[in-house]
N, C-alpha and C. Protein backbone atom coordinates (compact mmCIF):
# COMPACT_ATOMS: atom_id res chain seq x y z
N UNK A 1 66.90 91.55 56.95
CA UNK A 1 67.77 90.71 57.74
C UNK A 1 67.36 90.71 59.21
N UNK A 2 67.22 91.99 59.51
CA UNK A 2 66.76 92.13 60.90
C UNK A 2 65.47 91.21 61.19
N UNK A 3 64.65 90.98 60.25
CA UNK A 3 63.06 89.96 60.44
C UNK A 3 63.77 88.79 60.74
N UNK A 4 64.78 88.12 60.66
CA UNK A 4 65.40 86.80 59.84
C UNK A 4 66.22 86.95 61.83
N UNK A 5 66.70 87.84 62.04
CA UNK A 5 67.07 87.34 62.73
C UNK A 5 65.89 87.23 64.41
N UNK A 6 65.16 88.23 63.92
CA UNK A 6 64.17 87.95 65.24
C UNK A 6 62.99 86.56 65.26
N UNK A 7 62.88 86.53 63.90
CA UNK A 7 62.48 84.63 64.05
C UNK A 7 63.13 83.56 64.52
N UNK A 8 64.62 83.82 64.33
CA UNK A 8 65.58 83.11 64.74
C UNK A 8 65.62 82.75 65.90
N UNK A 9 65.41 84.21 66.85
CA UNK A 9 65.61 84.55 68.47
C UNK A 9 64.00 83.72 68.90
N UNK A 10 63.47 84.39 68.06
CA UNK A 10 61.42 83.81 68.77
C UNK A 10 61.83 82.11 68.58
N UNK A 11 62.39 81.10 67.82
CA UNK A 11 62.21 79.85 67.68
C UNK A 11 63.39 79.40 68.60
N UNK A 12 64.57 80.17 69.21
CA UNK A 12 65.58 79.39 69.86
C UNK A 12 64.78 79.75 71.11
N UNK A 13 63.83 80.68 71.56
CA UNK A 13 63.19 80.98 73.23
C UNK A 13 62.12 79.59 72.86
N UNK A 14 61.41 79.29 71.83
CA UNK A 14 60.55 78.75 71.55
C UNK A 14 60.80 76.94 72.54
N UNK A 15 62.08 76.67 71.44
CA UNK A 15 62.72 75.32 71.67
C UNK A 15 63.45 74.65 72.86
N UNK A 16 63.78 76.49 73.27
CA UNK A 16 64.91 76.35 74.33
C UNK A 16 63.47 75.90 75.81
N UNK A 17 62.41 77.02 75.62
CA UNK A 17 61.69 76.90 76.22
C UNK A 17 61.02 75.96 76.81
N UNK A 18 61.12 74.52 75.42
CA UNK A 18 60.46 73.48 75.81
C UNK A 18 61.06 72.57 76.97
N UNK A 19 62.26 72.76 77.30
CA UNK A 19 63.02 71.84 78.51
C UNK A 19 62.65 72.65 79.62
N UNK A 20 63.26 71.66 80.13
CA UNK A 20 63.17 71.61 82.33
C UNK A 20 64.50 71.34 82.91
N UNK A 21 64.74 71.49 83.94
CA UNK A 21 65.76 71.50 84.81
C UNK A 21 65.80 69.79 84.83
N UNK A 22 64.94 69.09 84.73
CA UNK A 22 64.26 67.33 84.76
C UNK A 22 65.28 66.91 84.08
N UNK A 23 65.59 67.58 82.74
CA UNK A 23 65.63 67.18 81.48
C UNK A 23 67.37 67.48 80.75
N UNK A 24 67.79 68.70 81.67
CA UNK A 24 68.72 69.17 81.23
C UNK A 24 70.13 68.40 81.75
N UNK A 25 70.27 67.44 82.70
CA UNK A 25 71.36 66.60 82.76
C UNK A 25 71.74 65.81 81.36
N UNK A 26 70.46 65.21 80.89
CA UNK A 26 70.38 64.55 79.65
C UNK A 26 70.94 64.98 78.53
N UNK A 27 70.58 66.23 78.13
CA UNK A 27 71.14 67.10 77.24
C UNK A 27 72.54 67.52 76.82
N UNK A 28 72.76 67.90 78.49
CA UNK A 28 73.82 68.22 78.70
C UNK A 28 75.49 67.06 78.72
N UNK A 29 74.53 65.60 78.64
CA UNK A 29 75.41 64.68 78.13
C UNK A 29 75.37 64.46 77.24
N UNK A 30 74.12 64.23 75.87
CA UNK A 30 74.02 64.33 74.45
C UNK A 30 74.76 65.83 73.80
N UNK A 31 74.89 66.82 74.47
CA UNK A 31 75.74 67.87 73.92
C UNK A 31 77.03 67.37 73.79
N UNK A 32 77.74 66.49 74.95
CA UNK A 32 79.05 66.89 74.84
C UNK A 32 79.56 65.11 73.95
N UNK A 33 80.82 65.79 73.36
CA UNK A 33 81.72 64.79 72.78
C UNK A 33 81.99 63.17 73.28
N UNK A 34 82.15 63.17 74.49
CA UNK A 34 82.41 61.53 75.38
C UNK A 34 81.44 60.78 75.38
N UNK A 35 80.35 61.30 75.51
CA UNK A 35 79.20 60.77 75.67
C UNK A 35 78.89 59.68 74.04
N UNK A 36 78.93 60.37 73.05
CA UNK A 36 78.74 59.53 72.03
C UNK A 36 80.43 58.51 71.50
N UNK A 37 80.77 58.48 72.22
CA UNK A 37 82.12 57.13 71.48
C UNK A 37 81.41 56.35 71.43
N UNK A 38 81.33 55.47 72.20
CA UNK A 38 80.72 53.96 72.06
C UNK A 38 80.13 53.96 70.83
N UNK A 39 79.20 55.27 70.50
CA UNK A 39 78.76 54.90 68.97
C UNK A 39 79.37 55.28 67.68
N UNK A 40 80.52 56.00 68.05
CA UNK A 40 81.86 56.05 67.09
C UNK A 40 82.31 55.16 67.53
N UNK A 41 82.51 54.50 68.00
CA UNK A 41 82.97 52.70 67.93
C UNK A 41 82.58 51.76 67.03
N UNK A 42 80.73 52.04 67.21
CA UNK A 42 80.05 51.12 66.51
C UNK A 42 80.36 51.56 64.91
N UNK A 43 80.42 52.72 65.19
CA UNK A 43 80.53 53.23 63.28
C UNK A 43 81.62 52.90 62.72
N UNK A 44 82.83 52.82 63.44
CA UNK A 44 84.16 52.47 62.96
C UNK A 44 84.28 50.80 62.58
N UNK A 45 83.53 50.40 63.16
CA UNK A 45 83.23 48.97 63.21
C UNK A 45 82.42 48.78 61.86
N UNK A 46 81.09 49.33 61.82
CA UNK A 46 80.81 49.49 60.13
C UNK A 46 81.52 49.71 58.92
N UNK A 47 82.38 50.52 59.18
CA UNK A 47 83.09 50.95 58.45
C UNK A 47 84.08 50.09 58.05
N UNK A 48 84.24 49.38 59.07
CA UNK A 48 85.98 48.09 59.00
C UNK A 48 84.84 47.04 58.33
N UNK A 49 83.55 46.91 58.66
CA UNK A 49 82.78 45.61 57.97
C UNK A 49 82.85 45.80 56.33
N UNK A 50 82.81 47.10 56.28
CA UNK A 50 82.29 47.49 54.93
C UNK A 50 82.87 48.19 53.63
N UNK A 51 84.46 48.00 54.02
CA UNK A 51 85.48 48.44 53.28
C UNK A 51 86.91 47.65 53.05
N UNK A 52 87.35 47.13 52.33
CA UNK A 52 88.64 46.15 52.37
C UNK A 52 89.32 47.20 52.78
N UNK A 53 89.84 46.08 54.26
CA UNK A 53 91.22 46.68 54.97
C UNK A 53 91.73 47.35 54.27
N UNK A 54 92.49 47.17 53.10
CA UNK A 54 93.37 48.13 52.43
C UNK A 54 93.09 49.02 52.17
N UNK A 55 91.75 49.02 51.95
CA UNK A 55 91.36 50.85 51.91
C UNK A 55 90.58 51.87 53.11
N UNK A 56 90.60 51.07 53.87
CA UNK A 56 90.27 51.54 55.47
C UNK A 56 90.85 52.41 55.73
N UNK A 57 92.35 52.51 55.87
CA UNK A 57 93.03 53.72 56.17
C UNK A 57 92.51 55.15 55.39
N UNK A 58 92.42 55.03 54.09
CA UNK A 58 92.01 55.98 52.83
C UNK A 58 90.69 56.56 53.64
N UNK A 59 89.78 55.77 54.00
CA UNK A 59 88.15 56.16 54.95
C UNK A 59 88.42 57.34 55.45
N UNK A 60 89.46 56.77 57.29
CA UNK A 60 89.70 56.80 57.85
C UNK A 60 90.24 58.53 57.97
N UNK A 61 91.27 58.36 56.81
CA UNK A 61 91.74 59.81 56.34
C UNK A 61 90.62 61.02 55.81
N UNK A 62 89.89 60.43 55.11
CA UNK A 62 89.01 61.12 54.52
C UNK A 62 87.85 61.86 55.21
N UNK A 63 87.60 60.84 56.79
CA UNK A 63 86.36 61.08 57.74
C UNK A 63 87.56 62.54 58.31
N UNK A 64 88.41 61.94 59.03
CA UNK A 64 89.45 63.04 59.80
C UNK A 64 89.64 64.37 59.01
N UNK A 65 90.04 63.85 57.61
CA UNK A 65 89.73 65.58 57.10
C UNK A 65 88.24 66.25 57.06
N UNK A 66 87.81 65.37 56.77
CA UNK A 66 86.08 66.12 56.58
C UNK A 66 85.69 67.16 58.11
N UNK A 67 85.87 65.96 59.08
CA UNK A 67 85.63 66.48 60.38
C UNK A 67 86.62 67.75 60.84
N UNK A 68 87.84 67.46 59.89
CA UNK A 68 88.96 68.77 60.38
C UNK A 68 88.40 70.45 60.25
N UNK A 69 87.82 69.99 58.71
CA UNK A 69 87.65 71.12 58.00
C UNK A 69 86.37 71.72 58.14
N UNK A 70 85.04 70.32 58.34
CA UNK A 70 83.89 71.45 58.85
C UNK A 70 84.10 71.75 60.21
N UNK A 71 84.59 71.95 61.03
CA UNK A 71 85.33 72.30 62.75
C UNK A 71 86.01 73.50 62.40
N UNK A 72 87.04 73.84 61.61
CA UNK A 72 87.87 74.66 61.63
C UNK A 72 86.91 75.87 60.50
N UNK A 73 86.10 75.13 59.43
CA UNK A 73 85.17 76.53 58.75
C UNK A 73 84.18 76.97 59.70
N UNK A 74 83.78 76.37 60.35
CA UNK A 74 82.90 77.20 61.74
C UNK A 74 83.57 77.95 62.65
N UNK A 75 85.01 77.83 62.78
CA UNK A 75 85.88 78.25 63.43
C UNK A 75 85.99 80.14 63.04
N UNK A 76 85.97 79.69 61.43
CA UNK A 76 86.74 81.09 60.38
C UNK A 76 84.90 81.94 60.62
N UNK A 77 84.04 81.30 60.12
CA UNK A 77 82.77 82.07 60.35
C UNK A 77 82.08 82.89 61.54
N UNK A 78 82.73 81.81 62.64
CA UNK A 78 82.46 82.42 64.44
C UNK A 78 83.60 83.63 64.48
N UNK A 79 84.64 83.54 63.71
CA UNK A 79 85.10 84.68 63.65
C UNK A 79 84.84 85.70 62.81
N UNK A 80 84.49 85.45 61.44
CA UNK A 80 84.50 86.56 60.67
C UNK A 80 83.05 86.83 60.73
N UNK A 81 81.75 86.01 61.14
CA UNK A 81 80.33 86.49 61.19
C UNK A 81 80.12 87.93 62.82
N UNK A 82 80.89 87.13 63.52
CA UNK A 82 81.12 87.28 65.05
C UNK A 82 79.46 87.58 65.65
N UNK A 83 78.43 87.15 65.47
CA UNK A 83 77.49 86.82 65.95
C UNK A 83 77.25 85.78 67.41
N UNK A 84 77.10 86.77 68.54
CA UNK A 84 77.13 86.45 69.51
C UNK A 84 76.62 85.18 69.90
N UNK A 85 76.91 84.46 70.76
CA UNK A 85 75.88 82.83 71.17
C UNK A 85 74.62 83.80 71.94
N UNK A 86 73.44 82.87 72.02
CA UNK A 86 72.54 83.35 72.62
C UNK A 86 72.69 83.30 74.14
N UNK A 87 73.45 83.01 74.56
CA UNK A 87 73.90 82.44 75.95
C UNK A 87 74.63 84.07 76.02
N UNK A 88 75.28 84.43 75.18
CA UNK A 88 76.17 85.95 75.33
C UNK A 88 75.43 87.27 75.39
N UNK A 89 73.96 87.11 74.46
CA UNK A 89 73.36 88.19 74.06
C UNK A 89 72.50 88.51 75.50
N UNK A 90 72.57 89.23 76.26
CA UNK A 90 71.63 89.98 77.43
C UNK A 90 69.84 89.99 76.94
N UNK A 91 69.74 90.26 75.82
CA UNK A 91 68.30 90.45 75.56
C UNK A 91 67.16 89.12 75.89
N UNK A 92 68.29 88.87 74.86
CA UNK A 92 68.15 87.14 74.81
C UNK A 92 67.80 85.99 76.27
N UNK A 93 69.15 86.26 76.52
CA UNK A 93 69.12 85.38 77.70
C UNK A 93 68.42 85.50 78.81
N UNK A 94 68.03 87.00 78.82
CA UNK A 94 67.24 86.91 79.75
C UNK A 94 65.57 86.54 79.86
N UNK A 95 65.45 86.26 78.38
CA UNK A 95 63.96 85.20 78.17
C UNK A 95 64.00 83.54 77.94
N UNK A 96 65.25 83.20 78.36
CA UNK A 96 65.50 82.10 77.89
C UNK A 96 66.31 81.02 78.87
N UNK A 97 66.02 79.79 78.97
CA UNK A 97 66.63 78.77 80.22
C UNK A 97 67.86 78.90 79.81
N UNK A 98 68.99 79.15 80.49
CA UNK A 98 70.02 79.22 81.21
C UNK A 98 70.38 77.39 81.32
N UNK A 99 70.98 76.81 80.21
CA UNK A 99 72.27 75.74 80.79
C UNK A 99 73.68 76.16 80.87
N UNK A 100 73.86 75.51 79.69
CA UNK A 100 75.78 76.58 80.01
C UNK A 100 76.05 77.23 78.58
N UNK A 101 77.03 78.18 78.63
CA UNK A 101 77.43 78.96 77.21
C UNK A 101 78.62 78.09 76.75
N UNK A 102 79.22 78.87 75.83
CA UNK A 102 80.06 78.19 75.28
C UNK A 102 80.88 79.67 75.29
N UNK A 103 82.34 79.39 73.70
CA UNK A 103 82.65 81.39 73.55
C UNK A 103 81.46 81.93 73.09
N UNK A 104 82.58 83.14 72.65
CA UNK A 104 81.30 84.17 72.70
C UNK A 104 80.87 84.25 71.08
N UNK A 105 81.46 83.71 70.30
CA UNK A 105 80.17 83.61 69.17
C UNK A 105 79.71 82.27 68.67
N UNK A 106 78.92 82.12 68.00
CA UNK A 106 78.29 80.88 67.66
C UNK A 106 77.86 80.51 66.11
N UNK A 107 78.12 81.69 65.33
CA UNK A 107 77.85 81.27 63.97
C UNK A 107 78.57 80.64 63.09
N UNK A 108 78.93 79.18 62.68
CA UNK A 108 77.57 78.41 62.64
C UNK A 108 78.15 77.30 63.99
N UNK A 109 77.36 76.63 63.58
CA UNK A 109 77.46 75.38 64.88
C UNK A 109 78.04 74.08 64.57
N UNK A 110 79.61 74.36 65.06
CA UNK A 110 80.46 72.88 64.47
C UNK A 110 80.08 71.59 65.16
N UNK A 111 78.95 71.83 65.71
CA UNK A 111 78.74 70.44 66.28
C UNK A 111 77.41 69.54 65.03
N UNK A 112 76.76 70.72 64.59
CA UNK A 112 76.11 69.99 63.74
C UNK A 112 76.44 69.91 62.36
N UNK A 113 77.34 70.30 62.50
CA UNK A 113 78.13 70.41 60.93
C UNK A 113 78.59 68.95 61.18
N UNK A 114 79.57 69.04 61.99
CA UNK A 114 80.83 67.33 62.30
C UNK A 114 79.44 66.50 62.35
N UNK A 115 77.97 66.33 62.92
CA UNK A 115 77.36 65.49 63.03
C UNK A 115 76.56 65.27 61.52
N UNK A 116 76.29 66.49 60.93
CA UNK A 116 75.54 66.15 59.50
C UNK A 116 76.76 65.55 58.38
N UNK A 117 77.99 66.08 58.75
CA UNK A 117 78.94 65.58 57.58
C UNK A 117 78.83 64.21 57.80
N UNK A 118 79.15 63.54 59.07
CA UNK A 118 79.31 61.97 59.34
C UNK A 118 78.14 61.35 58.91
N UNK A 119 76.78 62.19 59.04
CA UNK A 119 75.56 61.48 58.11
C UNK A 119 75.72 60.94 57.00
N UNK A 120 75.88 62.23 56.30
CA UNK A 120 76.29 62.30 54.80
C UNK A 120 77.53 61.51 54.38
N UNK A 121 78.42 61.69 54.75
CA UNK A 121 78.93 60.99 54.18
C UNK A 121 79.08 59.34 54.50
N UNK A 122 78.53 58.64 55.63
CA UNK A 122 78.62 57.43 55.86
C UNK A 122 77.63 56.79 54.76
N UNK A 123 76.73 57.63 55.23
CA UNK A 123 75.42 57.66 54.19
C UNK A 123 76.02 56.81 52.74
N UNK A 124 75.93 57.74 52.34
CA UNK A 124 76.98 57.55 51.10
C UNK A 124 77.68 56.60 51.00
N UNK A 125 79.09 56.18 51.97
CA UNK A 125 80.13 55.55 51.40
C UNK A 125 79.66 53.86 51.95
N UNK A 126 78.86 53.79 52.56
CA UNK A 126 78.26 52.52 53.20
C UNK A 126 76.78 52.23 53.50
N UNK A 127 76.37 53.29 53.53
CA UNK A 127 74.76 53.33 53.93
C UNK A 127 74.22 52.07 53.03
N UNK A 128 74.69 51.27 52.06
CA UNK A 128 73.79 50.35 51.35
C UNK A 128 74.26 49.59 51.57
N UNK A 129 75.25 48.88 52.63
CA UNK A 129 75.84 48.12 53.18
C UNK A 129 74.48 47.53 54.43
N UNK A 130 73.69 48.70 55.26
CA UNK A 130 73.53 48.54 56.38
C UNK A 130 71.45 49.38 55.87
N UNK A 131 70.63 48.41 56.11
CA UNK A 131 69.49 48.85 55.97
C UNK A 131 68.95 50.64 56.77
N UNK A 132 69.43 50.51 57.90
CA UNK A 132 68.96 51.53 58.45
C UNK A 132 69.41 52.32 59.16
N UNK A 133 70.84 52.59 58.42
CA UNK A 133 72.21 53.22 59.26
C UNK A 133 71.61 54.53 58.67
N UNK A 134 71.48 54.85 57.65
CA UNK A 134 71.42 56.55 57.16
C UNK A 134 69.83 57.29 58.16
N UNK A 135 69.09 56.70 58.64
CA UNK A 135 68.09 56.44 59.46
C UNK A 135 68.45 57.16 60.78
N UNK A 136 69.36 56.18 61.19
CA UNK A 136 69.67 56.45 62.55
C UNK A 136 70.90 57.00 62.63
N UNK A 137 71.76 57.61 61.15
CA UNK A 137 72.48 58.58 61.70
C UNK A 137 72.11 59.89 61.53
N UNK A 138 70.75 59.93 60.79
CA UNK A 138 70.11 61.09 60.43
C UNK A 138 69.45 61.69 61.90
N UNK A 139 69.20 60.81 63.02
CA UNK A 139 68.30 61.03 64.03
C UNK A 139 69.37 61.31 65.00
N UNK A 140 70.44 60.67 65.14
CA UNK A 140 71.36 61.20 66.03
C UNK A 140 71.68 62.65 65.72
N UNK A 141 71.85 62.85 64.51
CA UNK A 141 72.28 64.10 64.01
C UNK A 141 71.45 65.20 64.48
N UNK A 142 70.39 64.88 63.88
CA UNK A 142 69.25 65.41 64.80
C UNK A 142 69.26 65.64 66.26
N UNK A 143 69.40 65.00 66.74
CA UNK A 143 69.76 64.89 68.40
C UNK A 143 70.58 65.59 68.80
N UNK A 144 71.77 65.49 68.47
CA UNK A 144 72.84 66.37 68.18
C UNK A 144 72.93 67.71 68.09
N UNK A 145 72.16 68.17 67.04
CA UNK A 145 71.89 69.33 66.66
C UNK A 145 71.04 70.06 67.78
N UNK A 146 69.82 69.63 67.79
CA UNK A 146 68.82 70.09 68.56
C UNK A 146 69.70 70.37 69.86
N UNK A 147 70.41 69.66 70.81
CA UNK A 147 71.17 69.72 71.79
C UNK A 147 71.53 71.19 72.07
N UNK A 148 72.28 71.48 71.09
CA UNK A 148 72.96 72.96 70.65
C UNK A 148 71.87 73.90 71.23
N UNK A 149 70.73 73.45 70.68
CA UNK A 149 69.66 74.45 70.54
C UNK A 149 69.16 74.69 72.54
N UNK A 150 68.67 73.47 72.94
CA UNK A 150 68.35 73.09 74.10
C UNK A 150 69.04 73.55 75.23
N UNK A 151 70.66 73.57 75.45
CA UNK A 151 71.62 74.25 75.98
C UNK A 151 71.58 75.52 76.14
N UNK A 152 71.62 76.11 75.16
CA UNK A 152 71.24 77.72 74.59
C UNK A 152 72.94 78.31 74.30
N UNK A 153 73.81 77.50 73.35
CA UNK A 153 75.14 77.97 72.80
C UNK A 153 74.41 78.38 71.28
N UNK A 154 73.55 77.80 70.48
CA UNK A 154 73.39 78.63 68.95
C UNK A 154 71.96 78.56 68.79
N UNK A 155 71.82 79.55 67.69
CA UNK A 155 70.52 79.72 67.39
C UNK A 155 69.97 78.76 66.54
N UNK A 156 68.97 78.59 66.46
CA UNK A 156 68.36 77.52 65.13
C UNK A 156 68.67 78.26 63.80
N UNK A 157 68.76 79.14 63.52
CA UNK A 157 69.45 79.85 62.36
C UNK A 157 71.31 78.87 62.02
N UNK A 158 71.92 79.06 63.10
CA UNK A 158 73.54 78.79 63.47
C UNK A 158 73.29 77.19 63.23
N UNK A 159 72.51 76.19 63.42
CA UNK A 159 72.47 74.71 63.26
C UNK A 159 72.04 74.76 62.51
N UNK A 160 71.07 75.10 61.60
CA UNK A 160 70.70 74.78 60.40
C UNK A 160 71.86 74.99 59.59
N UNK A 161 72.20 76.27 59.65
CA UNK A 161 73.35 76.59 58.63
C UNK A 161 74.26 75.54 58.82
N UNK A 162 75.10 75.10 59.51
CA UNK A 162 75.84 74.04 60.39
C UNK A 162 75.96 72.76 59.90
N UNK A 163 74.62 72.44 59.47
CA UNK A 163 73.72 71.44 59.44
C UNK A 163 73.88 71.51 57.72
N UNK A 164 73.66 71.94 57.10
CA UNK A 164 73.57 72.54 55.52
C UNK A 164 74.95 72.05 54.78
N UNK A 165 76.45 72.88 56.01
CA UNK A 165 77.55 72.95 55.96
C UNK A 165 78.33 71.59 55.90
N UNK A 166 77.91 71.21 56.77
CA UNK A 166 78.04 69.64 57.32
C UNK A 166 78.01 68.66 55.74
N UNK A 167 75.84 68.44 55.72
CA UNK A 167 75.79 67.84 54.86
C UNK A 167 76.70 67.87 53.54
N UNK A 168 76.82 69.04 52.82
CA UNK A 168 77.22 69.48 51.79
C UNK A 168 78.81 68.77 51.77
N UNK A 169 79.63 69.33 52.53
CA UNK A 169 80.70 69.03 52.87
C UNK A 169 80.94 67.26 52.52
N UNK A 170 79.83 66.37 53.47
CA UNK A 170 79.63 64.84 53.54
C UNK A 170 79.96 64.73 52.46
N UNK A 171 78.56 64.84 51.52
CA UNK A 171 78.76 64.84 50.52
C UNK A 171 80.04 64.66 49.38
N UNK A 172 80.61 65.94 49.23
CA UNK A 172 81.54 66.26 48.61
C UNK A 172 82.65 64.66 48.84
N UNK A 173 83.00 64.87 50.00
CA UNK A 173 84.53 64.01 50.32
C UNK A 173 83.96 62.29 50.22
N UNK A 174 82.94 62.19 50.39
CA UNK A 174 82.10 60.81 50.40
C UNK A 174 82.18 60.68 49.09
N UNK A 175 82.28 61.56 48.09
CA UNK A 175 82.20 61.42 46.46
C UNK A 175 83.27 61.24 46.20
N UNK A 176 84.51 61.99 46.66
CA UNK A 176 85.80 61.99 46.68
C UNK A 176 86.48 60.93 46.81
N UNK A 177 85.81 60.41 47.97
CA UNK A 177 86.74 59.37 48.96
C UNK A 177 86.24 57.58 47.88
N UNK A 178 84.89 57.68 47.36
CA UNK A 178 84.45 57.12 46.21
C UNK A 178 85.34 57.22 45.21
N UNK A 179 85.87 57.60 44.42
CA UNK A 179 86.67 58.08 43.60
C UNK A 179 88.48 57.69 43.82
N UNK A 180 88.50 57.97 44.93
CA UNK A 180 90.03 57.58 45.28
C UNK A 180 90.46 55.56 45.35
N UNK A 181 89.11 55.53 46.22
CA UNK A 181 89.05 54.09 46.57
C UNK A 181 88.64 52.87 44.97
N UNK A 182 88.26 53.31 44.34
CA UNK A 182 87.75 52.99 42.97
C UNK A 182 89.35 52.68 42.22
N UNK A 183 90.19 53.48 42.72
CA UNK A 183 91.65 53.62 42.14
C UNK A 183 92.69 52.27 42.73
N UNK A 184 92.29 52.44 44.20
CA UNK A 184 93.47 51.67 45.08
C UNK A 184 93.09 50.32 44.86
């Protein structure tokens, strides 16, 4: 375990390494939440193209729980893993660019979880609606994710997992939410 986690540490100095002070305003707006509405706008807008009103609400419900629950299981893991952010760890940080921390643990990373679930499951419940939506929500996600990394709040270990969590999750309620809507 101990190997597992010092690859972890060598690829977040690795990644983190690759930015600049140039670079880190950018980031630091692709990290945070406000910054992407406009394109939760656009998606909600897909979503209203690509589902009879009447079952829009049912979506709607289904995205909000998904997003509730991978947020709040990263929540239970940052507590019960309690694996420090790299931003917390002294060893760490002190080989590594300095943007901002977050709390003090980080395992896993609800930002790429909420961003891989919305993949996955748009993916899924519309993606064949729209040629090259699963494309470009796969790359935001990406973006997204990496962000985490770039900042220095989780390890590439903590987003992958995140990321895993996310998808899986999509998945599931995108099958679900298939299933319910098939009914109404």
């Amino acid at each position: 375990m101990n190997g597992l986690i010092e690859k972890d540490q060598e690829l977040l100095l690795f990644l983190n390494g690759l930015g600049s002070t140039t670079f880190d305003p950018f980031w630091l707006l692709v990290t945070g939440k406000w910054f992407w509405i406009p394109f939760y706008v656009i998606l909600l807008y897909l979503v209203y193209k690509s589902v009879p009103l009447r079952k829009l609400i049912f979506v709607l419900i289904f995205i909000a729980i998904g997003i509730t629950i991978s947020d709040q299981l990263a929540s239970v893991f940052k507590h019960g893993v309690e694996r420090l952010r790299p931003c917390q760890e002294t060893a760490v940080l002190a080989k590594m660019r300095f943007v901002i921390c977050g709390g003090k643990y980080g395992f896993y990373s609800a930002h790429a979880s909420s961003a891989f679930f919305l993949f996955s499951f748009l993916s899924i419940l519309i993606g064949k609606h729209y040629k090259y939506l699963s494309a470009i929500l796969l790359v935001w996600a990406l973006i997204v994710s990496y962000s985490r990394i770039y900042v220095g709040v989780h390890y590439p270990g903590d987003v992958l997992f995140g990321a895993g969590v996310g998808f899986l999750l999509g998945g599931f309620m995108a099958n679900l939410a298939k299933k319910v809507l098939a009914r109404k």
